[in-house]
N, C-alpha and C. Protein backbone atom coordinates (compact mmCIF):
# COMPACT_ATOMS: atom_id res chain seq x y z
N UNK A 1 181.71 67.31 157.08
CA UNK A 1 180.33 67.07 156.75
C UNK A 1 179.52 67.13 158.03
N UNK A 2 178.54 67.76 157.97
CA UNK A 2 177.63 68.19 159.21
C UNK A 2 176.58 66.19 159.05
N UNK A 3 176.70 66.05 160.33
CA UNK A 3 176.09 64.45 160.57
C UNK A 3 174.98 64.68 161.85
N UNK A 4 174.12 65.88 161.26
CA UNK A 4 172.56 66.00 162.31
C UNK A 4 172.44 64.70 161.67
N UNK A 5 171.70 63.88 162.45
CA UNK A 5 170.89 62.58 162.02
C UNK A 5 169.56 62.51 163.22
N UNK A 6 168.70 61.60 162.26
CA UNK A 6 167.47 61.71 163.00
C UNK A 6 168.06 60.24 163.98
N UNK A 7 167.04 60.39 165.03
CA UNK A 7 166.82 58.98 165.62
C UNK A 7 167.22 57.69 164.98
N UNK A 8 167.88 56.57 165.16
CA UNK A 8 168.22 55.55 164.74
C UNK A 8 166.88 54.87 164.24
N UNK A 9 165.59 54.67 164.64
CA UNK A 9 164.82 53.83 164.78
C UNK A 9 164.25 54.45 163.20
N UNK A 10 164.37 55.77 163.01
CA UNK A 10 163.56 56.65 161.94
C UNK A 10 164.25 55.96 160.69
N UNK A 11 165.58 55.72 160.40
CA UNK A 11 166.42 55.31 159.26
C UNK A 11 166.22 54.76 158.80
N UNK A 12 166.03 54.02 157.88
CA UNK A 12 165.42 52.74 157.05
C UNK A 12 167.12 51.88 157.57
N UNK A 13 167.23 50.74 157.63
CA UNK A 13 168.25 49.94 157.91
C UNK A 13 169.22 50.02 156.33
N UNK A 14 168.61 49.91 155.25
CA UNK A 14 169.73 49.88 154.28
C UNK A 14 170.25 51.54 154.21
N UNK A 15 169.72 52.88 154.28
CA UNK A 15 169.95 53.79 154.11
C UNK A 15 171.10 54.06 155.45
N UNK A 16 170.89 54.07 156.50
CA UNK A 16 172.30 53.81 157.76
C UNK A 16 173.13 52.92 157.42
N UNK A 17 172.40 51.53 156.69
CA UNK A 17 173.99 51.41 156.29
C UNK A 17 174.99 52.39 155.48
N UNK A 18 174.12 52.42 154.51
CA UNK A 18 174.46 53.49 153.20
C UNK A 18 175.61 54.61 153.95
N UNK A 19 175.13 55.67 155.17
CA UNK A 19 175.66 56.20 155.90
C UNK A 19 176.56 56.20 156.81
N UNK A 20 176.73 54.63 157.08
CA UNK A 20 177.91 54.18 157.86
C UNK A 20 178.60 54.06 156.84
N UNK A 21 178.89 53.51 155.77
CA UNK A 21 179.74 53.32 154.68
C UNK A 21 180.31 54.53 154.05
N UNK A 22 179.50 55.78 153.70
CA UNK A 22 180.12 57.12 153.75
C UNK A 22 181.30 57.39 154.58
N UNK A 23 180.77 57.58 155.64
CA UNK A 23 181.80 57.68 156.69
C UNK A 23 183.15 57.18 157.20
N UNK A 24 182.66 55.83 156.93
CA UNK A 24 184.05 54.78 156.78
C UNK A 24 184.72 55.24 154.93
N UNK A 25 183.98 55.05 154.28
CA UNK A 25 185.34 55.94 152.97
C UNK A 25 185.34 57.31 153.39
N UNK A 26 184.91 58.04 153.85
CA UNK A 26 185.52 59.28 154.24
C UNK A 26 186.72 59.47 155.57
N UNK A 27 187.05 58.07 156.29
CA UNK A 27 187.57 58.04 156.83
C UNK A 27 188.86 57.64 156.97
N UNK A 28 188.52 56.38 155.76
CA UNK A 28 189.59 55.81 155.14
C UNK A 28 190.51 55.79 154.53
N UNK A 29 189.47 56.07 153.15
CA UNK A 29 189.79 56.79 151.31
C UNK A 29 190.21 57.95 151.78
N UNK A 30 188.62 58.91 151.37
CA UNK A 30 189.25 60.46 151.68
C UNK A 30 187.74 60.69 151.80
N UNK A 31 188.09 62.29 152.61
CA UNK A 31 186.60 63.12 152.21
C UNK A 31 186.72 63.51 150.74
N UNK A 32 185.55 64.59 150.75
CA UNK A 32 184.86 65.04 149.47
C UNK A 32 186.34 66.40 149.11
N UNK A 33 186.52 66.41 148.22
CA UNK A 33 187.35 67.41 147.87
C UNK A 33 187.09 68.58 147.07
N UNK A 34 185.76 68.30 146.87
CA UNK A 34 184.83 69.80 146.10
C UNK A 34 185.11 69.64 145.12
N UNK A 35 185.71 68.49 144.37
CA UNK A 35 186.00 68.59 142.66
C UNK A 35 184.67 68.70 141.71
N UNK A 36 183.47 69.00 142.22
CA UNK A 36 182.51 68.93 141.77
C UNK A 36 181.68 67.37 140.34
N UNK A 37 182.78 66.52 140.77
CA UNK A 37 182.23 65.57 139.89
C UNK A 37 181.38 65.17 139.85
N UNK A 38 180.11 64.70 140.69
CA UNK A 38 179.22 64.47 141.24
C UNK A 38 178.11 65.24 141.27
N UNK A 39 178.35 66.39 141.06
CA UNK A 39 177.22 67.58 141.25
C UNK A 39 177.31 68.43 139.91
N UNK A 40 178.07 68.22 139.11
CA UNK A 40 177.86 69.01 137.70
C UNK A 40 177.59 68.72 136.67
N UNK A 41 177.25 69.85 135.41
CA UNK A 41 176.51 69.34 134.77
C UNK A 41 177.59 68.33 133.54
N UNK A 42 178.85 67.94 133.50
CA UNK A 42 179.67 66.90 132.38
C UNK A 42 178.93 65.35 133.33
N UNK A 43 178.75 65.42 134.23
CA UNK A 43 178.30 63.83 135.08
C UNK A 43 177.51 63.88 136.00
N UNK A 44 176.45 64.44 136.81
CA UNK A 44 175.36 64.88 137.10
C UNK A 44 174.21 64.59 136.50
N UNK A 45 173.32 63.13 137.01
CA UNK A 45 172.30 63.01 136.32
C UNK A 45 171.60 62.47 136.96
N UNK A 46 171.54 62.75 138.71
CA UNK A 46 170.49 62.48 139.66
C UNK A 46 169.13 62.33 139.36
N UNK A 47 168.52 61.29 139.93
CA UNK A 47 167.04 61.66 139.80
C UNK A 47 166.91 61.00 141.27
N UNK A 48 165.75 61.61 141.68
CA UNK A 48 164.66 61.26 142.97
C UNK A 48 163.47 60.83 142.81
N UNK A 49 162.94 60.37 144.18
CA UNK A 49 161.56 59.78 144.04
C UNK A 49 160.83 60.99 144.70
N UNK A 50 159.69 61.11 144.83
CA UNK A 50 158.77 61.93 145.44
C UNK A 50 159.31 61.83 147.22
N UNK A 51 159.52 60.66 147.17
CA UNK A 51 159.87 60.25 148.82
C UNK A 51 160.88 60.89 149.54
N UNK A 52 161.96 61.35 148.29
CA UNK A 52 163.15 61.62 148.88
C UNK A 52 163.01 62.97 148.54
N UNK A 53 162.36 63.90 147.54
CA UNK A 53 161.82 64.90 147.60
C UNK A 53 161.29 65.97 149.00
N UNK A 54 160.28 64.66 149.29
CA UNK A 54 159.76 65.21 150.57
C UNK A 54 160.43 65.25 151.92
N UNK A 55 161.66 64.49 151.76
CA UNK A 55 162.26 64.88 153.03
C UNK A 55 162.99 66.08 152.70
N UNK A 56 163.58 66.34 151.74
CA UNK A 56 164.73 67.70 151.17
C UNK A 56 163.14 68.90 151.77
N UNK A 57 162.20 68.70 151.20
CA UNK A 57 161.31 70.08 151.50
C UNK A 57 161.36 70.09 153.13
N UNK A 58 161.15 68.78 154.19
CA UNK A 58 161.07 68.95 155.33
C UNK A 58 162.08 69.82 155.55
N UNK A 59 163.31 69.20 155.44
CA UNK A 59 164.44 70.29 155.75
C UNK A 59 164.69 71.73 155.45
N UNK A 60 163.92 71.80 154.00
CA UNK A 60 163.80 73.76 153.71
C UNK A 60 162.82 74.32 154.79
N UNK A 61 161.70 73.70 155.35
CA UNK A 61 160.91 74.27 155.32
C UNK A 61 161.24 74.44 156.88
N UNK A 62 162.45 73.83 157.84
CA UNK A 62 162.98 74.65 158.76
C UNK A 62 164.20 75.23 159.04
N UNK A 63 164.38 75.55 157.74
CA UNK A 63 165.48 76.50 157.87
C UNK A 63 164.67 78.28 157.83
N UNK A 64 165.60 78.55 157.84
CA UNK A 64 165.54 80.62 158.07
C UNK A 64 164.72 80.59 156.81
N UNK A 65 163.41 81.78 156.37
CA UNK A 65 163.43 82.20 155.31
C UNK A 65 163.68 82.57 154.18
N UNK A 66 165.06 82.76 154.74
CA UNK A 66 166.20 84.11 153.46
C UNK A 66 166.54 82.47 152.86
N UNK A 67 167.29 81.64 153.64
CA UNK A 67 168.32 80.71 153.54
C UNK A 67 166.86 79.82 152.59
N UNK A 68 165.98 79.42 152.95
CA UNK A 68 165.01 78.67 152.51
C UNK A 68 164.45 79.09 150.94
N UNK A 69 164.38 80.44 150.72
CA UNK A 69 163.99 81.09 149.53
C UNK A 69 165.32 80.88 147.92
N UNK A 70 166.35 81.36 149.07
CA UNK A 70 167.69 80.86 147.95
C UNK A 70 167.95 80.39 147.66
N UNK A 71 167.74 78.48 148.29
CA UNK A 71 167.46 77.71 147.90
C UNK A 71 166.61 77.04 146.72
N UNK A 72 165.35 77.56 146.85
CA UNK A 72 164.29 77.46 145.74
C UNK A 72 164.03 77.97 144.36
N UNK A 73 164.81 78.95 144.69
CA UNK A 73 165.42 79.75 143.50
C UNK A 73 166.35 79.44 142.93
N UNK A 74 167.82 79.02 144.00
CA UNK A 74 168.74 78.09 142.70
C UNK A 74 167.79 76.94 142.24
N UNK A 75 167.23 76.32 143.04
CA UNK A 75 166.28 74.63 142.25
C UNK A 75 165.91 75.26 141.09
N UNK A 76 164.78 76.56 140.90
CA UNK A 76 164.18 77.14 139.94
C UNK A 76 165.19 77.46 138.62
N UNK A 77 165.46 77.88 138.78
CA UNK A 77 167.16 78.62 138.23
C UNK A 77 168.00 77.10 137.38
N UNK A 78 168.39 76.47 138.39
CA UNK A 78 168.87 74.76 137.60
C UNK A 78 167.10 74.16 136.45
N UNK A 79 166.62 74.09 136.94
CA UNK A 79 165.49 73.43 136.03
C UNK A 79 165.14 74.56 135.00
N UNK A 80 165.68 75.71 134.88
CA UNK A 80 165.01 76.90 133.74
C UNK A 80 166.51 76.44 132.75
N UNK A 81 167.96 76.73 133.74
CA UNK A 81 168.99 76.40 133.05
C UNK A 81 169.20 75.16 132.08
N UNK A 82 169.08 74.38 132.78
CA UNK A 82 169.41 73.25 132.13
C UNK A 82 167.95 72.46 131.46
N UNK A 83 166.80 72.92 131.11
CA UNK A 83 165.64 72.43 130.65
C UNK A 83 165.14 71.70 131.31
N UNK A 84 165.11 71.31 132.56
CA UNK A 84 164.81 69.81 132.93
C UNK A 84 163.22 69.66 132.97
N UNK A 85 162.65 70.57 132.71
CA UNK A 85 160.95 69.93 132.89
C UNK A 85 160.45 69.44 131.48
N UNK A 86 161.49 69.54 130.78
CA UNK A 86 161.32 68.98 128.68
C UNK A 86 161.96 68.13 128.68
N UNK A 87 162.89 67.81 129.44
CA UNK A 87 163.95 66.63 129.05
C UNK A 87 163.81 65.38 129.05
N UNK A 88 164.17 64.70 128.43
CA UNK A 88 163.89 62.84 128.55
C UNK A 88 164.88 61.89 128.84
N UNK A 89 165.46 61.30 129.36
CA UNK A 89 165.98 60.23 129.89
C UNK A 89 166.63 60.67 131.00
N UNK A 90 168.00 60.45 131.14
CA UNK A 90 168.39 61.19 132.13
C UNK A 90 169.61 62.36 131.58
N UNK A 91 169.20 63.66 132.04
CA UNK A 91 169.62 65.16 131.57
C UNK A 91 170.77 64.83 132.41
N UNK A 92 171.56 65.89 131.72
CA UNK A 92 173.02 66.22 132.57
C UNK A 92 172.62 67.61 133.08
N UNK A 93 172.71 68.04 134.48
CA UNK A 93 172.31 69.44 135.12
C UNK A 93 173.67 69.36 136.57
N UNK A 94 173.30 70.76 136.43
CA UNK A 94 174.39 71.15 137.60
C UNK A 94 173.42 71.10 138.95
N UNK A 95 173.63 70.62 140.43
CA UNK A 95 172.82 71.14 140.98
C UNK A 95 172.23 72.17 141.98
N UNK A 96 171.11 72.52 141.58
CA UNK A 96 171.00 73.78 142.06
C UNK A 96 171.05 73.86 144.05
N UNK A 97 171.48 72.62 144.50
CA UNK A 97 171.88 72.74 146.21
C UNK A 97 173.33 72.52 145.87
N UNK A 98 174.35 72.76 144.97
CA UNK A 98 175.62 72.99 145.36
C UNK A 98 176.43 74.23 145.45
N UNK A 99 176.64 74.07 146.56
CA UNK A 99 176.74 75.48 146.80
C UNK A 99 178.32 76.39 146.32
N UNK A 100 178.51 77.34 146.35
CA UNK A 100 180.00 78.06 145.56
C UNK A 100 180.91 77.33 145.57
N UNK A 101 181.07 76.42 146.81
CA UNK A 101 182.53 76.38 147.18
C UNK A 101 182.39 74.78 147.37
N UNK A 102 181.19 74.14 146.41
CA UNK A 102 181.30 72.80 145.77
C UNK A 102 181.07 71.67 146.82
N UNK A 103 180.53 72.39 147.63
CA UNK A 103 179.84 71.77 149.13
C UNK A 103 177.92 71.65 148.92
N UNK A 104 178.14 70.35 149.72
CA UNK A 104 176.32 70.22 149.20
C UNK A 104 175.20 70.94 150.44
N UNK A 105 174.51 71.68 149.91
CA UNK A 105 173.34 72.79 150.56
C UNK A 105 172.68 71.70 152.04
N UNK A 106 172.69 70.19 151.21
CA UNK A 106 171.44 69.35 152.17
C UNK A 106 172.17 68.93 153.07
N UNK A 107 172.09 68.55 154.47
CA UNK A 107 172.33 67.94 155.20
C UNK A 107 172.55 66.41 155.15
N UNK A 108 173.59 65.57 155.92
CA UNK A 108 174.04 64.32 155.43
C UNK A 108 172.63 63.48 155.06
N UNK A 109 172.22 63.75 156.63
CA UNK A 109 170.86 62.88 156.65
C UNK A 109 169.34 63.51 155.95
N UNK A 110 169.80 63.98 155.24
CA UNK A 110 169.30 64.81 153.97
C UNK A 110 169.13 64.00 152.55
N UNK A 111 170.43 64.22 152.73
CA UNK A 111 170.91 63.78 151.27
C UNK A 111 170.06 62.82 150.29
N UNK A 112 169.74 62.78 149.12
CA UNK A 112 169.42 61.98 148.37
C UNK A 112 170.10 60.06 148.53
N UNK A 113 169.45 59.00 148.64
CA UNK A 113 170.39 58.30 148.54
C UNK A 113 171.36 57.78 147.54
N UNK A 114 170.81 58.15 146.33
CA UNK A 114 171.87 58.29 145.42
C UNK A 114 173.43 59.17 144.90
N UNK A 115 172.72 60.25 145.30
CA UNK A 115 174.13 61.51 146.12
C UNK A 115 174.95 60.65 147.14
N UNK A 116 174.53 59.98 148.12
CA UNK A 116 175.55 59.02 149.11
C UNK A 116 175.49 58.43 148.78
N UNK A 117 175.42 57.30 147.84
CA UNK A 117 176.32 56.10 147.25
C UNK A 117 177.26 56.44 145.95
N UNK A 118 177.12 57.73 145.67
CA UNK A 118 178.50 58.40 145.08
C UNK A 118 179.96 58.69 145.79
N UNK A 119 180.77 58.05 145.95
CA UNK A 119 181.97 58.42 146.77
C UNK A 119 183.12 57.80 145.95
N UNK A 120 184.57 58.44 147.04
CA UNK A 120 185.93 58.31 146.52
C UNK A 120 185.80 56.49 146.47
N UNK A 121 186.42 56.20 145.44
CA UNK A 121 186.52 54.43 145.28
C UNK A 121 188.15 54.13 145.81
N UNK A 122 189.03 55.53 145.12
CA UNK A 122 190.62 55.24 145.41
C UNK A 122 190.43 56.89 145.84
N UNK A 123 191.82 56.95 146.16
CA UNK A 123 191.99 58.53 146.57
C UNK A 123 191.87 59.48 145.20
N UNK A 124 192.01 59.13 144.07
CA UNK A 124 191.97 59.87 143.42
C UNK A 124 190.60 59.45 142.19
N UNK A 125 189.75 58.57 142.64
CA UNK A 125 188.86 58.49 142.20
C UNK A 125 187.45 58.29 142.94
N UNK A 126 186.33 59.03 142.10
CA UNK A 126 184.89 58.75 142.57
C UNK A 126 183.65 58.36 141.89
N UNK A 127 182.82 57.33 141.90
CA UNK A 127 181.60 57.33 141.23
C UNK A 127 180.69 56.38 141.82
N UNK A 128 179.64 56.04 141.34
CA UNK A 128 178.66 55.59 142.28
C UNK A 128 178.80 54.02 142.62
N UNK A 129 178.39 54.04 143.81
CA UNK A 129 178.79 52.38 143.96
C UNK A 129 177.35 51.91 143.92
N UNK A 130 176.99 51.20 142.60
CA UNK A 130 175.60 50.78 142.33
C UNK A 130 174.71 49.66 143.47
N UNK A 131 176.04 48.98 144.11
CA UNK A 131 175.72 48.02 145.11
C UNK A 131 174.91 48.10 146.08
N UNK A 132 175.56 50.06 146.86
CA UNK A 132 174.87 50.55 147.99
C UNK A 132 173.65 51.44 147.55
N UNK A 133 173.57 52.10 146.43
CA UNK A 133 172.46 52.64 145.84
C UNK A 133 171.57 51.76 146.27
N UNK A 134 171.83 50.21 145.31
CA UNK A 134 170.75 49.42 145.12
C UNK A 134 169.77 48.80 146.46
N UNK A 135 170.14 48.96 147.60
CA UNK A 135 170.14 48.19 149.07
C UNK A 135 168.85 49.23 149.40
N UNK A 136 169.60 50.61 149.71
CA UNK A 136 168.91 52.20 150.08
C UNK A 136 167.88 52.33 149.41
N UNK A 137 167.96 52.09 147.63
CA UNK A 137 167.07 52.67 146.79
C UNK A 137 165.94 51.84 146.77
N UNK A 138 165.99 50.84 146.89
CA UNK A 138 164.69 49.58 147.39
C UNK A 138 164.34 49.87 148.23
N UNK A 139 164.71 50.20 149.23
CA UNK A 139 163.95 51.03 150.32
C UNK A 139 163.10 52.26 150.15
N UNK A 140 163.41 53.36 149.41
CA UNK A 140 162.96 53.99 149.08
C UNK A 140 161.89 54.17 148.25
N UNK A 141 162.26 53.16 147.11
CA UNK A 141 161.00 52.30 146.11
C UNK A 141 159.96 52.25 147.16
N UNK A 142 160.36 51.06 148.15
CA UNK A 142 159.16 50.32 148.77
C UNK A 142 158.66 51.60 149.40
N UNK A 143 159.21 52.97 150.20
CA UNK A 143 158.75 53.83 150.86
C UNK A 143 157.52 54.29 149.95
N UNK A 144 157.75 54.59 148.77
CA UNK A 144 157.02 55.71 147.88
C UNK A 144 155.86 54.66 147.27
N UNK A 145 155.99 53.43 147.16
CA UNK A 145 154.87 52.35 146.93
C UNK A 145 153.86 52.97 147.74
N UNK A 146 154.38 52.50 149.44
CA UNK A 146 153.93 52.08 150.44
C UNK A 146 152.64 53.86 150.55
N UNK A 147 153.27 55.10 150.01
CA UNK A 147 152.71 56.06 150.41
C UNK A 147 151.53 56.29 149.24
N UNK A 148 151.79 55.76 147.77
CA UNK A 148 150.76 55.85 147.23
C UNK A 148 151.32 57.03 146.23
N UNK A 149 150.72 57.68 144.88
CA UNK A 149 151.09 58.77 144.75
C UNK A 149 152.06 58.64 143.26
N UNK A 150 152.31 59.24 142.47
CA UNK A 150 153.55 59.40 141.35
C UNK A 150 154.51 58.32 142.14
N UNK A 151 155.29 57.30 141.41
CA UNK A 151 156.68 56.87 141.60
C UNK A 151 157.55 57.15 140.41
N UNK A 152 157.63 58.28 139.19
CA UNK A 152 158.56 58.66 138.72
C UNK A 152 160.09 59.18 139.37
N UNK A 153 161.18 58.82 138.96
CA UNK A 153 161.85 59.40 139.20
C UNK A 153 161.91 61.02 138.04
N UNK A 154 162.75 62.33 139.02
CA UNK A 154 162.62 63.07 138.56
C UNK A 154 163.94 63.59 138.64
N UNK A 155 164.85 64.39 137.91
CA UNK A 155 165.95 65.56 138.27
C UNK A 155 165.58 66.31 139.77
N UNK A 156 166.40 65.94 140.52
CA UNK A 156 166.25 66.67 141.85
C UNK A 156 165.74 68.40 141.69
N UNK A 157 166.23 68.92 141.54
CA UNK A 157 165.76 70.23 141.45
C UNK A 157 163.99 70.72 140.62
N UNK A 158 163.24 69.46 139.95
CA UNK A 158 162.14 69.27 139.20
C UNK A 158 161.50 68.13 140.75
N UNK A 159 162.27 67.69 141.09
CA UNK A 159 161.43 66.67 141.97
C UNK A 159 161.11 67.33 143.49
N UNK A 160 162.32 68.49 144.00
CA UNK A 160 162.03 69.29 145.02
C UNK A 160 161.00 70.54 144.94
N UNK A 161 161.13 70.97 143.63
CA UNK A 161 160.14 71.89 143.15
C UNK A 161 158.55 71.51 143.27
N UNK A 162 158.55 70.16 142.78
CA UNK A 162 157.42 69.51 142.60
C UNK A 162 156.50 69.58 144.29
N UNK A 163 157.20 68.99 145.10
CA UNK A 163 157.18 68.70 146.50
C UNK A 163 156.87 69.91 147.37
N UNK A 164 157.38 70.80 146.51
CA UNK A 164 157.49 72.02 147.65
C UNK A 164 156.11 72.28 147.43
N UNK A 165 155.97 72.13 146.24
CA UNK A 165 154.53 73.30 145.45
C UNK A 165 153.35 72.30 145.78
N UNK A 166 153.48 70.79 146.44
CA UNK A 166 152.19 70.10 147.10
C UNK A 166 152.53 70.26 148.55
N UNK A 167 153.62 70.31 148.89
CA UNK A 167 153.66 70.53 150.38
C UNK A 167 152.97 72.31 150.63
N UNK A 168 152.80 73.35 150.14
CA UNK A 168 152.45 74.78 150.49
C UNK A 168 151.69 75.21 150.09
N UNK A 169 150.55 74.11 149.18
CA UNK A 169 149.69 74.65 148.27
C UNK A 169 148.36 74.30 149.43
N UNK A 170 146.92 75.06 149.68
CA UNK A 170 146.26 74.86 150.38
C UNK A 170 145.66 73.20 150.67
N UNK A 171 146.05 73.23 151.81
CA UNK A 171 145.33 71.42 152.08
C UNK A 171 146.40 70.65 152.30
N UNK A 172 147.84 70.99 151.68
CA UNK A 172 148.84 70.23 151.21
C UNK A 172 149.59 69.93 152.50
């Protein structure tokens, strides 16, 4: 797992924890083994805030062109596939940043915090540990309060779409 991370001071304190705790079950338990449990559409039912939206666009928006466009297009592509701009509660979708070989597109310090409080519990098992969600995701709450604006959660690929199209639209 690629571990660019921003500055310590930038992190919200529950979300580094969140990230130290990855690391230690990936160190421990096991890494990720690409079984795609987590990212498909039988158990796959992420949602984001606008907050965590807007950091996934920071990150497209410095990568390469080519790499940045293919991206937006699988997002496009997952939300046409799987309906998600009709759907109501929480949809089951595949997502459109996982990439062939069942590896995730975003960077650690990327990541959704709900995507990282998904991990191995035993070696042969994984699912979300609601504990560390809950620490990170209050943080994130309070972030998206604090900025004003929609606090729906959305299907990641409907919530990055969303973000992109106020982050590039004139003024935005």
């Amino acid at each position: 797992m690629s571990a660019k991370r921003r500055p310590a001071e930038d992190v919200p304190p529950g979300r580094a924890a969140l990230q130290r705790h990855v690391l230690e079950v990936q160190r421990t338990i096991r890494t990720c083994t690409g079984c795609g449990l987590c990212c498909t559409e039988p158990w796959n039912s992420m949602t984001i805030l606008p907050r965590e939206a807007d950091r996934i666009v920071a990150h497209l928006r410095r990568l390469p062109a080519a790499r940045r466009d293919a991206l937006l297009e699988r997002a496009r592509r997952a939300v046409q596939r799987w309906r998600l701009r009709r759907a109501r509660g929480l949809p089951h979708y595949t997502c459109g940043f996982l990439e062939p070989d069942m590896s995730c597109a975003l960077p650690f310090d990327v990541k959704p915090v709900a995507c990282l409080s998904f991990n191995p519990l035993t070696p042969d098992r994984c699912d979300q540990e609601p504990e560390w969600f809950a620490r990170a995701g209050e943080e994130v709450e309070a972030e998206q309060r604090a900025a004003g604006g929609e606090a729906r959660r959305r299907p990641i690929p409907v919530a990055v779409l969303d973000a992109w199209s106020r982050a590039t639209r004139p003024g935005g």
